[in-house]
C-alpha atoms as a PDB file:
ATOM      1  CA  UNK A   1       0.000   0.000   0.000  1.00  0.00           C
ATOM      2  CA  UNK A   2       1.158   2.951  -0.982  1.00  0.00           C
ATOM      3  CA  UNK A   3       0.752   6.269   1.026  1.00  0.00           C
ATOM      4  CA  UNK A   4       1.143  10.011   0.754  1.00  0.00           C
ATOM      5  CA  UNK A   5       4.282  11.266   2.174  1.00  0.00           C
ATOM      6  CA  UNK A   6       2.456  13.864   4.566  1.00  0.00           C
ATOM      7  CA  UNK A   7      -0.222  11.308   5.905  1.00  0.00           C
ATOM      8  CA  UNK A   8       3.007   8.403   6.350  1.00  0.00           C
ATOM      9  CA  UNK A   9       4.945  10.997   8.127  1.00  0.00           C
ATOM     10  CA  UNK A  10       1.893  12.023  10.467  1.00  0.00           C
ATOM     11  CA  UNK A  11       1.310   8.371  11.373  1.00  0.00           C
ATOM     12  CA  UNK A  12       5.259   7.554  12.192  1.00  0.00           C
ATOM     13  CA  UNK A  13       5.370  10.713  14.299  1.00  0.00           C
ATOM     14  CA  UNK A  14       2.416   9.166  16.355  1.00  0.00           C
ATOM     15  CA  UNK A  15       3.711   6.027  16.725  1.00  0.00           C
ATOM     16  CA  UNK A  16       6.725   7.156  17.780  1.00  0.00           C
ATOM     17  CA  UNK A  17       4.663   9.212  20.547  1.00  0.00           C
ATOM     18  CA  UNK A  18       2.825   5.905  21.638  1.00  0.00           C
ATOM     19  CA  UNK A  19       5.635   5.277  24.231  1.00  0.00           C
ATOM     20  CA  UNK A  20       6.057   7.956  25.814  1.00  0.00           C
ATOM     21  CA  UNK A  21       2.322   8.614  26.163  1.00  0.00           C
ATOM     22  CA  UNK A  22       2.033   5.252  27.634  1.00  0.00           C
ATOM     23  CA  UNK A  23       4.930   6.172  29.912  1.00  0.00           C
ATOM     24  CA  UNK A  24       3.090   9.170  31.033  1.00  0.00           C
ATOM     25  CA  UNK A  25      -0.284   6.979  31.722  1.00  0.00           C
ATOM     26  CA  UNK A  26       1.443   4.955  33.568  1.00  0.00           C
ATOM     27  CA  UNK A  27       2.720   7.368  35.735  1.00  0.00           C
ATOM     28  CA  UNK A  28      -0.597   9.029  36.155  1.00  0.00           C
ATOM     29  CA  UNK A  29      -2.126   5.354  37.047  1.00  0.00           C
ATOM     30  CA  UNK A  30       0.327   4.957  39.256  1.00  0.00           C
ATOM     31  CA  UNK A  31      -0.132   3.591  42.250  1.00  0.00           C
ATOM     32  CA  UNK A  32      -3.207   1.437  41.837  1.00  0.00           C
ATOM     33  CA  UNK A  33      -2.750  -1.052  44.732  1.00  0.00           C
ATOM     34  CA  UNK A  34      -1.082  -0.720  48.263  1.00  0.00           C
ATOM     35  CA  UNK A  35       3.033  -0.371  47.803  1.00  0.00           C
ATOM     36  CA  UNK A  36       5.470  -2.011  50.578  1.00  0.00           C
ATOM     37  CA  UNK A  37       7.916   0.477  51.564  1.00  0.00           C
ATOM     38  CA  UNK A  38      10.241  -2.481  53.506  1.00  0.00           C
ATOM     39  CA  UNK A  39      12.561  -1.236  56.227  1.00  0.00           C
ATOM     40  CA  UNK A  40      15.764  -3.346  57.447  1.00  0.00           C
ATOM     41  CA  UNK A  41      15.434  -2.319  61.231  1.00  0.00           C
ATOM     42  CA  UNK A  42      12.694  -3.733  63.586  1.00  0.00           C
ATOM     43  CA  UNK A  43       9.845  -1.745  64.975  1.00  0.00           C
ATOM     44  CA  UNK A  44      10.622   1.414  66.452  1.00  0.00           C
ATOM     45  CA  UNK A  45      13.220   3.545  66.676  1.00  0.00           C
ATOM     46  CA  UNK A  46      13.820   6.517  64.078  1.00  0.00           C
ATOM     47  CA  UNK A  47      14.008   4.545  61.064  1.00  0.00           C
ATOM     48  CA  UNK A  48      10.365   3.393  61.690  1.00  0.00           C
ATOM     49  CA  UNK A  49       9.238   7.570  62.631  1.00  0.00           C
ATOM     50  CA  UNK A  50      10.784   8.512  59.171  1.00  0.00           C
ATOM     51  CA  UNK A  51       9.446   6.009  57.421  1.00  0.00           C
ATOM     52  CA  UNK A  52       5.328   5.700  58.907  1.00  0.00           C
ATOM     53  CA  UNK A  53       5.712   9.771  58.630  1.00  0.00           C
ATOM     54  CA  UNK A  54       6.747   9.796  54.549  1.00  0.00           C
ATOM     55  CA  UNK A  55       4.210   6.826  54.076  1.00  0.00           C
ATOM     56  CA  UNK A  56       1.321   8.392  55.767  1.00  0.00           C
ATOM     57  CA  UNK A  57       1.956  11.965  53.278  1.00  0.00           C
ATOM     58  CA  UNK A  58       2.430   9.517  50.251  1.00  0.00           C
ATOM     59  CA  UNK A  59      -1.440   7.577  51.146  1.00  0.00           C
ATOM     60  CA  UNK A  60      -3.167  11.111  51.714  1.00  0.00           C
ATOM     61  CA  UNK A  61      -1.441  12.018  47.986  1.00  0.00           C
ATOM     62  CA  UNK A  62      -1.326   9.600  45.978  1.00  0.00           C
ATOM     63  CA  UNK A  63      -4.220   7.317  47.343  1.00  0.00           C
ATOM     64  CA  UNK A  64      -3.573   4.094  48.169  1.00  0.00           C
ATOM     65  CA  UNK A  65      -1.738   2.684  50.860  1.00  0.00           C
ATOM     66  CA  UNK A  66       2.186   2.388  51.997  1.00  0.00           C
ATOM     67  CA  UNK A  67       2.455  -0.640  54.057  1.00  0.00           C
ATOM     68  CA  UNK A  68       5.449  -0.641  56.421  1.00  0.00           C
ATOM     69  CA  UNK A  69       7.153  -3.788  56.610  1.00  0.00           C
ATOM     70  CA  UNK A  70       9.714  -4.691  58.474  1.00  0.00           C
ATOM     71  CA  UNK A  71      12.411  -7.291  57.471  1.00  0.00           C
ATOM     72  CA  UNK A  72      15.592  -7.214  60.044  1.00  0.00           C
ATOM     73  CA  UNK A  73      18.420  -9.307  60.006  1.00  0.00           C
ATOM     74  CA  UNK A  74      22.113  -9.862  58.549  1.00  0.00           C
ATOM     75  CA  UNK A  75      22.885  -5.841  59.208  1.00  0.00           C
ATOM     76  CA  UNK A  76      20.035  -4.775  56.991  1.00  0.00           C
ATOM     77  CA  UNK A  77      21.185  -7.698  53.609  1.00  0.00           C
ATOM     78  CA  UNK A  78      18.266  -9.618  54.109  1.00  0.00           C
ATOM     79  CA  UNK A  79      15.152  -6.824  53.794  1.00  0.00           C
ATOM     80  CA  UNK A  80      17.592  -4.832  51.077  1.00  0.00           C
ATOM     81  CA  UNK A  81      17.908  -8.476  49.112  1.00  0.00           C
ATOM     82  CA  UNK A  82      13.859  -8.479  49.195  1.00  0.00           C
ATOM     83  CA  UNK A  83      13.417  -5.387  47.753  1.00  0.00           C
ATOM     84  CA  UNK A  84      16.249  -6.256  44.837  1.00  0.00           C
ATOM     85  CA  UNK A  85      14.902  -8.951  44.174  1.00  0.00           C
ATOM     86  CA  UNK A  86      11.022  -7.689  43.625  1.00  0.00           C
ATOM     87  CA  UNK A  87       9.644  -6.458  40.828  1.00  0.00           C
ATOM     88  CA  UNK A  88      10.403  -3.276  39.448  1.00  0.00           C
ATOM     89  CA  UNK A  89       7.196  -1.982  39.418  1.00  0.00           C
ATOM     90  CA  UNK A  90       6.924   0.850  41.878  1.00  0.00           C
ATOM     91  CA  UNK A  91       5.148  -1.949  44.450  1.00  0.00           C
ATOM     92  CA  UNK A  92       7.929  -2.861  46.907  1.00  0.00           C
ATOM     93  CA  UNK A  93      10.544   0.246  48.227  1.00  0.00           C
ATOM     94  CA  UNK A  94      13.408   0.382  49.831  1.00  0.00           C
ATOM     95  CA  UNK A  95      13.909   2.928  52.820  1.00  0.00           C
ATOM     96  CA  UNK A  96      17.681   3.242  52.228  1.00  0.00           C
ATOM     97  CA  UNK A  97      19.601   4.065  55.293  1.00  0.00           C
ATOM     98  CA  UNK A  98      23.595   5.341  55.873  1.00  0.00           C
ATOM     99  CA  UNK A  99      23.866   1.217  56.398  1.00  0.00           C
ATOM    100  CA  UNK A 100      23.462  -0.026  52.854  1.00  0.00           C
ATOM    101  CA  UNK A 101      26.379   2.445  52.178  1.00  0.00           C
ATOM    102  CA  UNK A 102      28.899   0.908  54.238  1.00  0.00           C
ATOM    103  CA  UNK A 103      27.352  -2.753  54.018  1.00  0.00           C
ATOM    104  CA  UNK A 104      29.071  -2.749  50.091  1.00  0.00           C
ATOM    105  CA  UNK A 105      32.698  -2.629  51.911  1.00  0.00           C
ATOM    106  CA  UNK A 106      32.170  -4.670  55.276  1.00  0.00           C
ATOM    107  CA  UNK A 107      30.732  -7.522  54.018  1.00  0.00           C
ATOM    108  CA  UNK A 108      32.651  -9.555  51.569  1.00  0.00           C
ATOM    109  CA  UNK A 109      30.324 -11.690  49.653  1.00  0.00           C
ATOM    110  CA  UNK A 110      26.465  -9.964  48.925  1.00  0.00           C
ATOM    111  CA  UNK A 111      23.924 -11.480  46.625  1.00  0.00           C
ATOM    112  CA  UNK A 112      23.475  -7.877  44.744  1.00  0.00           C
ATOM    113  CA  UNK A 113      25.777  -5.289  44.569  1.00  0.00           C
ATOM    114  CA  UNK A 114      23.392  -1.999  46.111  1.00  0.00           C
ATOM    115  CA  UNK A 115      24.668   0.632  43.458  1.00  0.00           C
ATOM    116  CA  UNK A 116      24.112  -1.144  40.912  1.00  0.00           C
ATOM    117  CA  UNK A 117      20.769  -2.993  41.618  1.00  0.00           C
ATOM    118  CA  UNK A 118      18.707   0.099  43.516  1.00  0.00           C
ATOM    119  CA  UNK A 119      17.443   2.905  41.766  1.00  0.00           C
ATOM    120  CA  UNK A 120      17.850   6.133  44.166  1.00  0.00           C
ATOM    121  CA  UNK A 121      14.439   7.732  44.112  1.00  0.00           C
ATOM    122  CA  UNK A 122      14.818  10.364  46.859  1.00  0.00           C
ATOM    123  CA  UNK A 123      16.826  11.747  49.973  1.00  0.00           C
ATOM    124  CA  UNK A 124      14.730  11.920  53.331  1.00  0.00           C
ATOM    125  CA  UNK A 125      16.206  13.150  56.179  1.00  0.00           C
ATOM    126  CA  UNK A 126      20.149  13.808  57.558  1.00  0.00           C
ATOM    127  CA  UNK A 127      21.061  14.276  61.297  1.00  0.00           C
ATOM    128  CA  UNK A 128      23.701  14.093  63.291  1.00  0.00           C
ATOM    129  CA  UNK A 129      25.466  11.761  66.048  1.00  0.00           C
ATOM    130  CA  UNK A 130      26.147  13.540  69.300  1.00  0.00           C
ATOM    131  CA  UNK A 131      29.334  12.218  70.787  1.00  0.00           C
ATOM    132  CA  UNK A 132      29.157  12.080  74.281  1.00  0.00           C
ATOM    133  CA  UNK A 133      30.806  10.895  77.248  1.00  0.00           C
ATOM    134  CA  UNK A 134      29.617   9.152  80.778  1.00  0.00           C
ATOM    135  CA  UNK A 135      29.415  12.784  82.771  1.00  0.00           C
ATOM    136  CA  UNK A 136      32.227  11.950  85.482  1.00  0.00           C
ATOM    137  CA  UNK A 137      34.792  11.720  82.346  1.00  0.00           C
ATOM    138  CA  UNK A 138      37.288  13.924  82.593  1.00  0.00           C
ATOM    139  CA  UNK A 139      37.246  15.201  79.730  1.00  0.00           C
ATOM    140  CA  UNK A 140      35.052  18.439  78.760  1.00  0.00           C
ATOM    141  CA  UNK A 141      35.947  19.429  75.277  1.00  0.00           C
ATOM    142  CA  UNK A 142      37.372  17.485  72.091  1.00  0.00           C
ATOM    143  CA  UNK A 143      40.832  18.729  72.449  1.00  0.00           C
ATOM    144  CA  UNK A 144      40.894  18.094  76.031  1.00  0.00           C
ATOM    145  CA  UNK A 145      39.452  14.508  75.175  1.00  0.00           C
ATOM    146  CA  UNK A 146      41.985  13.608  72.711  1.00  0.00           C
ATOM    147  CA  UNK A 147      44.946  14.917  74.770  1.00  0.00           C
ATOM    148  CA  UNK A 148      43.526  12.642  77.350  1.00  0.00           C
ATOM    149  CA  UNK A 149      42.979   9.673  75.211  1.00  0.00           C
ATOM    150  CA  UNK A 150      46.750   9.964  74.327  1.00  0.00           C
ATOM    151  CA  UNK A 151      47.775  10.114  77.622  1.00  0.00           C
ATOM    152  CA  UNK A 152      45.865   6.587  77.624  1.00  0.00           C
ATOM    153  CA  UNK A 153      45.772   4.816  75.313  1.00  0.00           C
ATOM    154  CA  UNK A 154      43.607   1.602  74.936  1.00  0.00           C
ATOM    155  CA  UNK A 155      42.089   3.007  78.188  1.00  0.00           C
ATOM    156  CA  UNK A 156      38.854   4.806  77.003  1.00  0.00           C
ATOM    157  CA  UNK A 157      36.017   2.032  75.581  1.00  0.00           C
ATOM    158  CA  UNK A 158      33.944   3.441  72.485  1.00  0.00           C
ATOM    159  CA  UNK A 159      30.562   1.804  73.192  1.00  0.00           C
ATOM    160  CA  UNK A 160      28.305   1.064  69.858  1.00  0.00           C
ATOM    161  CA  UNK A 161      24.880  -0.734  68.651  1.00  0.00           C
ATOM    162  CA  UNK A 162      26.979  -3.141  66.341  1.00  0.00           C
ATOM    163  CA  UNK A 163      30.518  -3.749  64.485  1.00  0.00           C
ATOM    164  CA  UNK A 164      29.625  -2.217  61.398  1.00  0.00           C
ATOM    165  CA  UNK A 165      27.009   0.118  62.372  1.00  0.00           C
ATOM    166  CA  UNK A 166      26.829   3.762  61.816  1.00  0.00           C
ATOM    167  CA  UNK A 167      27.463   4.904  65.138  1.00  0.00           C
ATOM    168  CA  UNK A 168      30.654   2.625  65.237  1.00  0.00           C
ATOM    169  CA  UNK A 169      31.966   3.787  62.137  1.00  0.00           C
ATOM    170  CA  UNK A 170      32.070   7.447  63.796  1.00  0.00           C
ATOM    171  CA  UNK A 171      34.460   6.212  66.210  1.00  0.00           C
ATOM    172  CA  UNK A 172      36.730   4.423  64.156  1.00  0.00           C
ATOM    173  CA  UNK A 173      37.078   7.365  61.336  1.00  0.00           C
ATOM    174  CA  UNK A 174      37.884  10.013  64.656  1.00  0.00           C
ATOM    175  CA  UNK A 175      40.474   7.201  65.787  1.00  0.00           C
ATOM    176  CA  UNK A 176      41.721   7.316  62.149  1.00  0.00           C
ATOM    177  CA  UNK A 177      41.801  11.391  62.040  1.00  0.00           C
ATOM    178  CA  UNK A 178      43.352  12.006  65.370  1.00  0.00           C
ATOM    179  CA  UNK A 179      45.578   8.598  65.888  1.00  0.00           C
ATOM    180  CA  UNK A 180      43.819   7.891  69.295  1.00  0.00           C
ATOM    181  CA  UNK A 181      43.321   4.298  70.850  1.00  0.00           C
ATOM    182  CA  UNK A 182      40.207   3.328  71.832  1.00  0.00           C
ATOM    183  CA  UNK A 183      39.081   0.009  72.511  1.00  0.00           C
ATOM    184  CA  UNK A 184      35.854  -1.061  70.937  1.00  0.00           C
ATOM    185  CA  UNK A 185      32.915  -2.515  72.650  1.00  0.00           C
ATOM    186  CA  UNK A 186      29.605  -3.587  70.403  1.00  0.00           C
ATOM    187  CA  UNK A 187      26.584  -3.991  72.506  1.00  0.00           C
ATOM    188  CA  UNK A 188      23.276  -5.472  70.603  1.00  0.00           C
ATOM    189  CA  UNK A 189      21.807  -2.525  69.895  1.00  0.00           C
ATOM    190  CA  UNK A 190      22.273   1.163  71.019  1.00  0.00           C
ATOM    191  CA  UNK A 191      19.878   1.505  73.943  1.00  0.00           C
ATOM    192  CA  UNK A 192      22.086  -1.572  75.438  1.00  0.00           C
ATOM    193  CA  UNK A 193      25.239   0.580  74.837  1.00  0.00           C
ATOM    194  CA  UNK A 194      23.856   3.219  76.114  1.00  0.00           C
ATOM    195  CA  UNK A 195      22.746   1.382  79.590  1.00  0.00           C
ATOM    196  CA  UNK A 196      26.035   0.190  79.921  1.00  0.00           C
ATOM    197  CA  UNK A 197      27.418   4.360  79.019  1.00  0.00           C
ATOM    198  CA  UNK A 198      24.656   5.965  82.428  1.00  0.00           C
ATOM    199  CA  UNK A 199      26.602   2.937  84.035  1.00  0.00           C
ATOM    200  CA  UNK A 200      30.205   3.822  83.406  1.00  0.00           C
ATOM    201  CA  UNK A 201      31.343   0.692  82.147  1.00  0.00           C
ATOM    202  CA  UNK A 202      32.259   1.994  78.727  1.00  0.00           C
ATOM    203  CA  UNK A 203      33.144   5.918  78.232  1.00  0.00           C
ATOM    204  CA  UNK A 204      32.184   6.959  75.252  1.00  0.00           C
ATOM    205  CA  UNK A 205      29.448   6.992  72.651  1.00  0.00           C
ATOM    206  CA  UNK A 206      28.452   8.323  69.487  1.00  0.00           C
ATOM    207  CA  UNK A 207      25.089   8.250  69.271  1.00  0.00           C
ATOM    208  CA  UNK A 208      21.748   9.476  67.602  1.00  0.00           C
ATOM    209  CA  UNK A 209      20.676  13.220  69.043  1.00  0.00           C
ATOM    210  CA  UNK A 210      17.240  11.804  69.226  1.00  0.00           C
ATOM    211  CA  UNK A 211      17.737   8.832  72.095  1.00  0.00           C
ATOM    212  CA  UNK A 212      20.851  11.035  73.723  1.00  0.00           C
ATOM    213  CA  UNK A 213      18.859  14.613  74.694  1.00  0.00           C
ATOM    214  CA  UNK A 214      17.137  13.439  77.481  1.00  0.00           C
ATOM    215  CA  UNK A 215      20.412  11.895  79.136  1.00  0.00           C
ATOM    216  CA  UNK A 216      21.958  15.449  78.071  1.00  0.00           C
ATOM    217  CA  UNK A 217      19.192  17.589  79.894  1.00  0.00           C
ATOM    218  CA  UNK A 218      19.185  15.496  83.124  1.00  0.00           C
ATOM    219  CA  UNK A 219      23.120  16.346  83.015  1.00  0.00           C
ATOM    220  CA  UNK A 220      23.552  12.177  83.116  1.00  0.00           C
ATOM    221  CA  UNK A 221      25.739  12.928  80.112  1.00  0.00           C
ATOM    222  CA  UNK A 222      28.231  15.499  78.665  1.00  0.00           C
ATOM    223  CA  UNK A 223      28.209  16.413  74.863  1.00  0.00           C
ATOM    224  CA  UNK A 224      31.122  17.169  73.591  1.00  0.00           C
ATOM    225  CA  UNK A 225      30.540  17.925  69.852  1.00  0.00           C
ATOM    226  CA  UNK A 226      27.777  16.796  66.752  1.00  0.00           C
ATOM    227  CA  UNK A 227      29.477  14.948  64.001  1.00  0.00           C
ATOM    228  CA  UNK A 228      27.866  16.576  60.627  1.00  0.00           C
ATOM    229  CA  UNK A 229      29.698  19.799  59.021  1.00  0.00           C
ATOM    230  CA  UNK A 230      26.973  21.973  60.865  1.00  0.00           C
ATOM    231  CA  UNK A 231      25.741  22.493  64.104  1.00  0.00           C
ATOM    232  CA  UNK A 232      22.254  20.953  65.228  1.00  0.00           C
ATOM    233  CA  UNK A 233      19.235  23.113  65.836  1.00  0.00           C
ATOM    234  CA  UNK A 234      18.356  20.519  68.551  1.00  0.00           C
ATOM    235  CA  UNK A 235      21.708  21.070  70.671  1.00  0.00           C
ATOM    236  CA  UNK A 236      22.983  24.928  68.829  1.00  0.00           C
ATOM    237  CA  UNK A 237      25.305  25.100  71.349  1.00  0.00           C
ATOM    238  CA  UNK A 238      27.143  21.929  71.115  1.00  0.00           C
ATOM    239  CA  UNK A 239      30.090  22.615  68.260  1.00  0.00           C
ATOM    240  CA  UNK A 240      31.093  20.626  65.925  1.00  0.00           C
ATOM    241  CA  UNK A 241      33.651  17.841  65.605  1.00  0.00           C
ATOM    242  CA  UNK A 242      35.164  19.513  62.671  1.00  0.00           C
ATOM    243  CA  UNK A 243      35.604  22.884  64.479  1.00  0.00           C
ATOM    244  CA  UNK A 244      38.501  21.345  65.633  1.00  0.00           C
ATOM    245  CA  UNK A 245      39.132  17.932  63.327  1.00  0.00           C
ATOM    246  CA  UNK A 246      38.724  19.884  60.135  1.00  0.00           C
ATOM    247  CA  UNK A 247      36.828  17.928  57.474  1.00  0.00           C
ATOM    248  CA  UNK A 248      35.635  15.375  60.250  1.00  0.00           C
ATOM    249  CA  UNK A 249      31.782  14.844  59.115  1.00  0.00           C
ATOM    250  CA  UNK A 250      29.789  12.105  59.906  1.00  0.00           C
ATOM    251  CA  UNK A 251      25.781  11.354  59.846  1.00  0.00           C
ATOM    252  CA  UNK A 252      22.552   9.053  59.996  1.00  0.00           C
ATOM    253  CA  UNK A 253      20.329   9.347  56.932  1.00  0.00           C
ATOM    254  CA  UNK A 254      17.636   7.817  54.972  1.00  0.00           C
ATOM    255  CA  UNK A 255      15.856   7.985  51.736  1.00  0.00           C
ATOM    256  CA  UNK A 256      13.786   5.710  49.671  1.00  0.00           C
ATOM    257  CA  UNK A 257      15.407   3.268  46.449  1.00  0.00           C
ATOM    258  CA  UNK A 258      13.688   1.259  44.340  1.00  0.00           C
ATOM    259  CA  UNK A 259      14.263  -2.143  42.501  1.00  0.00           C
ATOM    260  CA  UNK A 260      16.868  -1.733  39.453  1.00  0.00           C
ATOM    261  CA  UNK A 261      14.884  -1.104  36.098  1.00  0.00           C
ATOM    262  CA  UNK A 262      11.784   0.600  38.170  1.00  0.00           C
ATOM    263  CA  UNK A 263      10.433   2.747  35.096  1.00  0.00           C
ATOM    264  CA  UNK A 264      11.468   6.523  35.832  1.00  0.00           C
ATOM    265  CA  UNK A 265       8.138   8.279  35.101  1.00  0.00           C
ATOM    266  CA  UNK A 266       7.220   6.198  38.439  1.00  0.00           C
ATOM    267  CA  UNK A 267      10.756   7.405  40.116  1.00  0.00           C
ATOM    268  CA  UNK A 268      10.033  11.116  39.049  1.00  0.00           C
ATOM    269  CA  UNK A 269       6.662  10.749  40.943  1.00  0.00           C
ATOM    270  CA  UNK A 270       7.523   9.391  43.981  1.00  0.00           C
ATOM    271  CA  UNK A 271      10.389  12.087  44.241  1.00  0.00           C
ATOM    272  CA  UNK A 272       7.756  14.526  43.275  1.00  0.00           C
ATOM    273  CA  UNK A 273       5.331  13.820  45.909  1.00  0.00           C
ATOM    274  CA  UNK A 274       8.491  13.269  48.736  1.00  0.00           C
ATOM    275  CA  UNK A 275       9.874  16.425  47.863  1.00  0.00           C
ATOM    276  CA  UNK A 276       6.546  18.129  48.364  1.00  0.00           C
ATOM    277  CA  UNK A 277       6.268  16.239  51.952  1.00  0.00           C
ATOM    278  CA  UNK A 278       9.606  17.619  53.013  1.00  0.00           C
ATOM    279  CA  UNK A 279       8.283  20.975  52.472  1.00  0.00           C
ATOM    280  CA  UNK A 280       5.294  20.370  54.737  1.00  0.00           C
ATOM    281  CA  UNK A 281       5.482  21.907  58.172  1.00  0.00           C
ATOM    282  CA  UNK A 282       4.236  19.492  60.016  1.00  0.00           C
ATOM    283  CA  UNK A 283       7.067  16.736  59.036  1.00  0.00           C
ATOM    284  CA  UNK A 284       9.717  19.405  58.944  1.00  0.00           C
ATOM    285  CA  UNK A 285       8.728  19.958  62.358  1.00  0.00           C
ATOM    286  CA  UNK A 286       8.592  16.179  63.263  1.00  0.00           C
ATOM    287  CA  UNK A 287      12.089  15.673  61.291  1.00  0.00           C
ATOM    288  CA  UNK A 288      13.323  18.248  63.760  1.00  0.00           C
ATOM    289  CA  UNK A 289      12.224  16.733  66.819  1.00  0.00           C
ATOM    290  CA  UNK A 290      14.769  13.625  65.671  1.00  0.00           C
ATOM    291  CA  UNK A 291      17.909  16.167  64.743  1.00  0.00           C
ATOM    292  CA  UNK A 292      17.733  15.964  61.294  1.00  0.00           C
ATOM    293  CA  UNK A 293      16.700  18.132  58.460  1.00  0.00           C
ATOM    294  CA  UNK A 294      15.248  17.359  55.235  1.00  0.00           C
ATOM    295  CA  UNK A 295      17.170  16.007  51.733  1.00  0.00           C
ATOM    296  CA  UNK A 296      15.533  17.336  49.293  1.00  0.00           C
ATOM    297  CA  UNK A 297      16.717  17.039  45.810  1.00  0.00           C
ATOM    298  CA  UNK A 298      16.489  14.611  42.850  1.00  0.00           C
ATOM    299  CA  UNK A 299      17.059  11.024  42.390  1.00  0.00           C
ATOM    300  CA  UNK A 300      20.888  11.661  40.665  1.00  0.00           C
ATOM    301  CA  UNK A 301      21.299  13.872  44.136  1.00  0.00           C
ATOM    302  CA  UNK A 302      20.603  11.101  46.250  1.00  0.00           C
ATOM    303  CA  UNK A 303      22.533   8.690  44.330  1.00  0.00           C
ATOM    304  CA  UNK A 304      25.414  10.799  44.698  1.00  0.00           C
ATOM    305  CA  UNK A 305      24.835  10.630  48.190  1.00  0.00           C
ATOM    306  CA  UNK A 306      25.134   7.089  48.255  1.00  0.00           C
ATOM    307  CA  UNK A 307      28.059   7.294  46.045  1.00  0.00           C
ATOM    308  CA  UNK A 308      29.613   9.283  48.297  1.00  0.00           C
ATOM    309  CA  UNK A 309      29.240   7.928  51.685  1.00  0.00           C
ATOM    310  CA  UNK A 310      29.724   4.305  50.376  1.00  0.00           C
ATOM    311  CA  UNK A 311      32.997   5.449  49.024  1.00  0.00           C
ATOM    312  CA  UNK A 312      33.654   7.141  52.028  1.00  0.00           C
ATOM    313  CA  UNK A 313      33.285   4.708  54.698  1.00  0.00           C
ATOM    314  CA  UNK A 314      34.078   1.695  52.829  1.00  0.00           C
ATOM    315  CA  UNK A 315      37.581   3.696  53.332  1.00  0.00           C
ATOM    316  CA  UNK A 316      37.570   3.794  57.129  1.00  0.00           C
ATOM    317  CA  UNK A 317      36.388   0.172  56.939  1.00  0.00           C
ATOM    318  CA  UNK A 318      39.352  -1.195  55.230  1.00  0.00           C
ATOM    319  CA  UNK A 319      41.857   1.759  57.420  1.00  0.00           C
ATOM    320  CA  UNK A 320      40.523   0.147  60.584  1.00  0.00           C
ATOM    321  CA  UNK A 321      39.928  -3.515  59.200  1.00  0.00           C
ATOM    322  CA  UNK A 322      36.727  -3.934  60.298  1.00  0.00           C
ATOM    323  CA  UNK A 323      34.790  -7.557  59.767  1.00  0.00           C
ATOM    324  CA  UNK A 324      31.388  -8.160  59.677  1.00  0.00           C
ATOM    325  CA  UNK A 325      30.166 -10.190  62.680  1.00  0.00           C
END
């Protein structure tokens, strides 16, 4: 069959617009059944307050539920595996956390490699350790703790939730700035740490602002400094590590990733409607109340994140030689 050049033309240009217009329904259609937004901690804790906060906003907007499921175990591998290994249809999330970063250099042999099998859909929420000390150390300020620490060496215990964990990793990458010798002591969690921290069994901690300010009010404990690059509105007159460890900068922080291959008319959504919940007051507010403040940004901004701290600490991991458990 032969046709006029004009009407051949006008029927290749809209079958060449057929995908992209089904892209964009899609998108629109999107999400037509309940999604799983899996987290890799158990119940509780400020993993679960980011997560039930962003998953509440994303119901009221885009209509349908976002389940919270919890899958713990094997340092956050076996609820990051899940979501890998799902479809990647927008159904079944990831709430990333500082962990998955680190996870790519501490443990030897994974099933997936995280880069390269989640797509980064959006940054959350960033906050600061506080490191503090059992309030009869001697020790008030960072200089005067490190003098003291190398005046005694293999004396002070660094208390943490976990080899491996964040809050560990903030020790060992001040050992590796300032040369000091602290033993290391994980605990099964933080909130055992920090019994064991009220106690004076171990010395030192570096620990979430959110589960520390109480001890800090009642005076139980002494702050000596917030690990990220800027002070915290929670505690604005604690300094900074790096006031006096220049280019010291550590922090907790979580966004969402999705299954490799998740179609990015559905990523662009989802980091539509999260960016428009970090601008709401009332989670601004809440993400203050846990020391953080908001990520916002695209999904190439939060994969440089990643990027960037998995590079980062898989460094202090290998400096310090640090196995998983």
């Amino acid at each position: 069959m032969n046709l006029p050049r004009r009407q051949f033309l006008h029927l290749a240009a809209g079958a060449a617009a057929l995908p992209a217009f089904s892209r964009f329904a899609r998108a629109q259609a999107y999400p037509t059944r309940p999604v799983h937004l899996v987290l890799t901690t158990t119940p509780g804790g400020p993993a679960d307050v980011v997560a039930r906060l962003m998953g509440q906003w994303l119901s009221e907007r885009l209509g349908q539920p976002f389940v919270i499921e919890n899958r713990p175990g094997a340092g956050s591998n076996i609820g990051t595996e899940a979501v890998v290994r799902a479809p990647a249809d927008g159904y079944t999330l990831l709430l990333v956390a500082t962990g998955n970063a680190s996870n790519a250099t501490l443990y030897e042999k994974l099933n997936f490699d995280f880069i390269q099998d989640i797509t980064p859909v959006a940054g959350l929420i960033r906050g600061p350790f506080v490191m503090v000390v059992n309030a009869s150390f001697p020790a008030k300020t960072i200089p005067e703790f490190i003098a003291y620490a190398k005046a005694n060496p293999g004396k002070i215990n660094l208390a943490s939730g976990g080899t491996g964990f964040a809050s560990h990793l903030s020790g060992e990458l001040f050992k590796m700035m300032t040369g000091v010798n602290m033993v290391h002591v994980p605990y099964r969690g933080q909130s055992a740490a920090m019994t064991d921290l009220l106690g004076g069994q171990v010395q030192i901690m570096f620990d979430p602002v959110v589960s520390s300010l109480s001890h800090i009010q009642t005076g139980k404990l002494r702050p000596l400094a917030v690990t990220t690059s800027t002070r915290s509105e929670v505690l604005p007159d604690i300094p900074t590590v790096g006031d006096f460890l220049p280019g010291y900068e550590a922090s907790i922080w979580f966004g969402v990733g999705a299954p490799r291959n998740t179609p990015s008319e559905i990523v662009d959504r989802l980091n539509k409607e999260i960016n428009a919940g970090l601008t709401d007051p009332k989670i601004k507010s809440r993400f203050a109340e846990l020391g953080g403040t908001t990520l916002p940004g695209s999904p190439a901004d939060f994969g440089e994140l990643i990027a960037d701290e998995t590079e980062k600490w898989g460094k202090v991991i290998k400096f310090a030689g640090i196995k998983a458990d």
